[in-house]
N, C-alpha and C. Protein backbone atom coordinates (compact mmCIF):
# COMPACT_ATOMS: atom_id res chain seq x y z
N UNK A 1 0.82 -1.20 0.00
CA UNK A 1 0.00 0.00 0.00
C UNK A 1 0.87 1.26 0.00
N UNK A 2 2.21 1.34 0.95
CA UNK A 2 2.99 2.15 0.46
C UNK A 2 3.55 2.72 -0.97
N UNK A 3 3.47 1.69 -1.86
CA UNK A 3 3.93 1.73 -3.41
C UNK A 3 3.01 2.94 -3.57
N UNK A 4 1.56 2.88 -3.28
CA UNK A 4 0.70 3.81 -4.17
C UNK A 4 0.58 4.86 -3.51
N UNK A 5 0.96 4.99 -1.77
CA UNK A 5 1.07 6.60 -1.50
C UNK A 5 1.86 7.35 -2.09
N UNK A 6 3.22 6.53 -2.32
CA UNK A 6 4.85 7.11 -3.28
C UNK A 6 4.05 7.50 -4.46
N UNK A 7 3.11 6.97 -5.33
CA UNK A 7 2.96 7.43 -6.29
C UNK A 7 1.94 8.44 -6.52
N UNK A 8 0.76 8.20 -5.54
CA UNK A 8 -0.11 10.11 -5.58
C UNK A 8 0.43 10.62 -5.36
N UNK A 9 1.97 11.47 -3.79
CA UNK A 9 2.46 11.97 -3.72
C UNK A 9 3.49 12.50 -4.74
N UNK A 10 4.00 11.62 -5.26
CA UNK A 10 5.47 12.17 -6.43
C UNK A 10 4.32 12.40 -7.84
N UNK A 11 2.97 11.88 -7.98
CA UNK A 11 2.42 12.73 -9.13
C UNK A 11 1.62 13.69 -8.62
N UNK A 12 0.88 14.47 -7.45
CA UNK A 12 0.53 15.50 -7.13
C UNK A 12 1.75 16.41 -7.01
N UNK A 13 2.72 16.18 -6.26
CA UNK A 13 4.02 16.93 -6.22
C UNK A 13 4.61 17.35 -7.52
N UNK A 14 4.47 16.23 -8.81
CA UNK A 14 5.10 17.38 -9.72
C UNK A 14 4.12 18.39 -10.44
N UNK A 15 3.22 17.50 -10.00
CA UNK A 15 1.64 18.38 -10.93
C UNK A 15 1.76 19.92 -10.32
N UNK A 16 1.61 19.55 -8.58
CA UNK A 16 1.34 21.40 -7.92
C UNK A 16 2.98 22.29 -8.39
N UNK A 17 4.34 21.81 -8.86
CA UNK A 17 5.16 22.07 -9.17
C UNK A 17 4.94 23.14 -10.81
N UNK A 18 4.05 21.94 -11.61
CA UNK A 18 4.29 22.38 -13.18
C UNK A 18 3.54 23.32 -12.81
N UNK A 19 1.52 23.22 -12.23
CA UNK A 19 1.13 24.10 -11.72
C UNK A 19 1.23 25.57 -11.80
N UNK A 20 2.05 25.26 -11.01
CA UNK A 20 2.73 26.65 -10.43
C UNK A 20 3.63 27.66 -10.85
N UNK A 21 4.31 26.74 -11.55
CA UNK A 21 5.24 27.33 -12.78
C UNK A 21 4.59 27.96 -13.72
N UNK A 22 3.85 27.19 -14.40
CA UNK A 22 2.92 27.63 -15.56
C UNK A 22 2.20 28.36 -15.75
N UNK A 23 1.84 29.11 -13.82
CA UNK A 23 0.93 30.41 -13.61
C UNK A 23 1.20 30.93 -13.00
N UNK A 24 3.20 31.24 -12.82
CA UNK A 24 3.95 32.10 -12.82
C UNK A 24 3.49 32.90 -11.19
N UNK A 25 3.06 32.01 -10.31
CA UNK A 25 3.43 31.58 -8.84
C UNK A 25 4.11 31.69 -8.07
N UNK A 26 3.94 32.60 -7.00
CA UNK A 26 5.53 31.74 -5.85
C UNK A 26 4.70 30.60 -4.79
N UNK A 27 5.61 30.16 -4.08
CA UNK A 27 4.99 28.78 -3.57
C UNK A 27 4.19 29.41 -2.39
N UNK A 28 4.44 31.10 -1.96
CA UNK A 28 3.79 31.71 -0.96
C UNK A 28 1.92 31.87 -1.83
N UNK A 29 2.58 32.28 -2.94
CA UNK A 29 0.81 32.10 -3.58
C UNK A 29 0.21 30.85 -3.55
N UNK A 30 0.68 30.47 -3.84
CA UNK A 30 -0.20 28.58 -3.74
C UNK A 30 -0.21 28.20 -2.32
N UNK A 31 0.17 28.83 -1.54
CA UNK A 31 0.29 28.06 0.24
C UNK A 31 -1.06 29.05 0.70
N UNK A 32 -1.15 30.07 0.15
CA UNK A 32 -2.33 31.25 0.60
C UNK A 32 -3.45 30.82 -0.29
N UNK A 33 -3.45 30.39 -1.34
CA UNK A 33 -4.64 29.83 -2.14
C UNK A 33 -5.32 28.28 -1.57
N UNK A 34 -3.87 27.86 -1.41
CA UNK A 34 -4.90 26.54 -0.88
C UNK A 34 -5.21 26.12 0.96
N UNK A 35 -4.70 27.48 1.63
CA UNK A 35 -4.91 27.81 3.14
C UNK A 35 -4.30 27.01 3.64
N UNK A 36 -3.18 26.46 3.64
CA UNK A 36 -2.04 26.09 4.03
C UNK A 36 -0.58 26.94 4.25
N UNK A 37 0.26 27.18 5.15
CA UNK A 37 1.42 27.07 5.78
C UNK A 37 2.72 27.46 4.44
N UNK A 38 3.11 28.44 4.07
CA UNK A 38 4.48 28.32 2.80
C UNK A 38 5.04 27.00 3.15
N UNK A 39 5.46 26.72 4.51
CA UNK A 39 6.17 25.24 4.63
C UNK A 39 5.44 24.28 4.21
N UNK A 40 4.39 23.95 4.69
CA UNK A 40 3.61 22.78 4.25
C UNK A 40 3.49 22.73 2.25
N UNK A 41 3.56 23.61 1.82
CA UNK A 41 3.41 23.77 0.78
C UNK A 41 4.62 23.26 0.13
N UNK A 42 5.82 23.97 0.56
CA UNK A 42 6.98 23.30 0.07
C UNK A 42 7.39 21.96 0.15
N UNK A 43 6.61 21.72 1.54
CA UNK A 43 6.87 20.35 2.37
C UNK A 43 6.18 19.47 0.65
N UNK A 44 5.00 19.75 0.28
CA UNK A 44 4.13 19.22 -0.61
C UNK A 44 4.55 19.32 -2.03
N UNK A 45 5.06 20.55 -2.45
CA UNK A 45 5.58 20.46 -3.97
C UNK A 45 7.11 19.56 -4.07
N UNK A 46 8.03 19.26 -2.81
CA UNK A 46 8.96 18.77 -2.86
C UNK A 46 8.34 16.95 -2.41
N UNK A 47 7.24 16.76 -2.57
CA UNK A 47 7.22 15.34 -1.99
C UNK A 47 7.24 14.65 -0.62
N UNK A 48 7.22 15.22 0.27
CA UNK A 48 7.93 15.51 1.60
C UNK A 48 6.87 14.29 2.26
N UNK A 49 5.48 15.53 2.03
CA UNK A 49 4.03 15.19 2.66
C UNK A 49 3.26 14.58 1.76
N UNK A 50 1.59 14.02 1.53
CA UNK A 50 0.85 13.93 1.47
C UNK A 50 0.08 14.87 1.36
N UNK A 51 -0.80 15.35 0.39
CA UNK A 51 -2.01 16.42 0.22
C UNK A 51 -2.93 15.94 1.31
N UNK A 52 -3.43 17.16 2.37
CA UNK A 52 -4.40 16.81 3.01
C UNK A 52 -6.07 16.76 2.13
N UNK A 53 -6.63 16.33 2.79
CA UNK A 53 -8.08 16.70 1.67
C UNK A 53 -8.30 18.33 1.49
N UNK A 54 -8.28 18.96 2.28
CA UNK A 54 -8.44 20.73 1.78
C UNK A 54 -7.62 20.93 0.80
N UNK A 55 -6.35 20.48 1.05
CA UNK A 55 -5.00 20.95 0.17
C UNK A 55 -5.31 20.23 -0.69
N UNK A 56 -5.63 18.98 -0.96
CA UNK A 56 -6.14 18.58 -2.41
C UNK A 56 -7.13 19.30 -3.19
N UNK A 57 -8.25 19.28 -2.55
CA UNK A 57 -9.47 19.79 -2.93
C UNK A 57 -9.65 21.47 -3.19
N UNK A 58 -8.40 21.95 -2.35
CA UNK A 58 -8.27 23.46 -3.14
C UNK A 58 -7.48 23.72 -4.08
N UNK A 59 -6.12 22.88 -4.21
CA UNK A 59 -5.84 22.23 -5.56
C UNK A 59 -6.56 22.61 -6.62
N UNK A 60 -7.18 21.46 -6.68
CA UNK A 60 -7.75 20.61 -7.86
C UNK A 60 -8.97 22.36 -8.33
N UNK A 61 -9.48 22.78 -7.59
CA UNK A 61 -10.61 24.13 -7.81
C UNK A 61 -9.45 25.18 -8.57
N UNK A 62 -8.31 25.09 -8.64
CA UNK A 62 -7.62 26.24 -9.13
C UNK A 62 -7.75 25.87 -10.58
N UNK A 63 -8.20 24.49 -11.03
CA UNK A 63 -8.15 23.93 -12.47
C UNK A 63 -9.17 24.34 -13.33
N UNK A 64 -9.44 24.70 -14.23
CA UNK A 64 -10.23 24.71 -15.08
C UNK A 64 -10.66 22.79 -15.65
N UNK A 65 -11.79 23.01 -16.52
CA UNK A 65 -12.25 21.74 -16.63
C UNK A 65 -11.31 20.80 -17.61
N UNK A 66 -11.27 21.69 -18.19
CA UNK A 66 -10.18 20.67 -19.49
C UNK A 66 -9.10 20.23 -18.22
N UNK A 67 -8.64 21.27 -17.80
CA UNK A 67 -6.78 20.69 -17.23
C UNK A 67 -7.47 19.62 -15.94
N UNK A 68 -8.51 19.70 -15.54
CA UNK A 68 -8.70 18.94 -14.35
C UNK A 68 -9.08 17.44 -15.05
N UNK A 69 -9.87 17.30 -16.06
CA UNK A 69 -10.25 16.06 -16.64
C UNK A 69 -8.63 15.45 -17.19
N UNK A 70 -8.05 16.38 -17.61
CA UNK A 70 -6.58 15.93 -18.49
C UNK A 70 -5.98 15.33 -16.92
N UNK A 71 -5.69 16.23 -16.20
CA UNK A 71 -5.21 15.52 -14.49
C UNK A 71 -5.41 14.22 -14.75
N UNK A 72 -6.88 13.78 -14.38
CA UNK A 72 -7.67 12.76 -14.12
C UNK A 72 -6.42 11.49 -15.08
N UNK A 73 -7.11 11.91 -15.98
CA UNK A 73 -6.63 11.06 -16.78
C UNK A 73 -5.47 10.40 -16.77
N UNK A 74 -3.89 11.98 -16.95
CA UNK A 74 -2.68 11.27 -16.73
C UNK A 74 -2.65 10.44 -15.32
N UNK A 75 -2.85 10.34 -14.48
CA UNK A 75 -3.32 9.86 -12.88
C UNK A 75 -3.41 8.68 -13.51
N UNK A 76 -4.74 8.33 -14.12
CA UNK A 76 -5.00 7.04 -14.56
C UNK A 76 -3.97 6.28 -15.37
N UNK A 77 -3.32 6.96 -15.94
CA UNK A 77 -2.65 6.41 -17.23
C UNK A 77 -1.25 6.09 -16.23
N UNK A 78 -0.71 6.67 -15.74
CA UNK A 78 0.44 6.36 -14.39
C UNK A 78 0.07 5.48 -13.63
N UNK A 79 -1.42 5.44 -13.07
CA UNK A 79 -1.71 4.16 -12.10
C UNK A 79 -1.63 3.05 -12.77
N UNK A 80 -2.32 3.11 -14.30
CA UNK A 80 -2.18 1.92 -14.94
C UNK A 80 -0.71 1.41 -15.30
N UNK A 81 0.12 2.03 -15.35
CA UNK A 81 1.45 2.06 -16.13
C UNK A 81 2.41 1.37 -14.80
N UNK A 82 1.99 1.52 -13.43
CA UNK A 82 2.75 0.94 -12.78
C UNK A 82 1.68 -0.24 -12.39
N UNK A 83 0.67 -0.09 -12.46
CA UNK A 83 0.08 -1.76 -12.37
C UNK A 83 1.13 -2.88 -13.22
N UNK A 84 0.97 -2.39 -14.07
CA UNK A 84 1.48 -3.10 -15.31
C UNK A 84 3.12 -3.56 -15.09
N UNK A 85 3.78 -3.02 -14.29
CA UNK A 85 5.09 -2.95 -14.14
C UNK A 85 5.78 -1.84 -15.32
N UNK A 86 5.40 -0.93 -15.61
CA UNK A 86 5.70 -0.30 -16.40
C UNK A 86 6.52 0.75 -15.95
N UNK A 87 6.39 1.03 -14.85
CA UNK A 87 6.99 2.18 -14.01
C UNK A 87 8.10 1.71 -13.35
């Protein structure tokens, strides 16, 4: 069961990373958007932690529908890819 926390964590972690980059962010904006701590935040874009459910769920609301369904998807396509031994 550990295998698959390593893997929401290291794919939410690079996701809130590209994220953030891509909408030209500091990690103090994304720690105030999703009402979390600058540390916890860093703690989270570096892999550290686990997304709590707020911190997920305020996440995921910064998405528009396309990028949130596209999320979904790569998620799936990674879960499947290490089912498979692919990963």
């Amino acid at each position: 069961m550990e295998e698959y926390k390593d893997l929401v964590r290291g794919f939410l972690s690079e996701r809130a990373y590209a994220f953030r980059i891509r909408s030209g962010l500091t990690q103090e904006v994304m720690a105030e958007r999703m009402r979390i701590s600058c540390r916890a935040y860093s703690d989270l874009e570096r892999g550290n932690h686990c997304f709590s459910a707020l911190a997920l769920l305020t996440f995921l609301a910064m998405f528009g529908p396309e990028e949130l369904s596209a999320l979904v998807l790569d998620f799936r396509d990674r879960l499947d890819k290490f089912e498979t031994g692919e990963l």
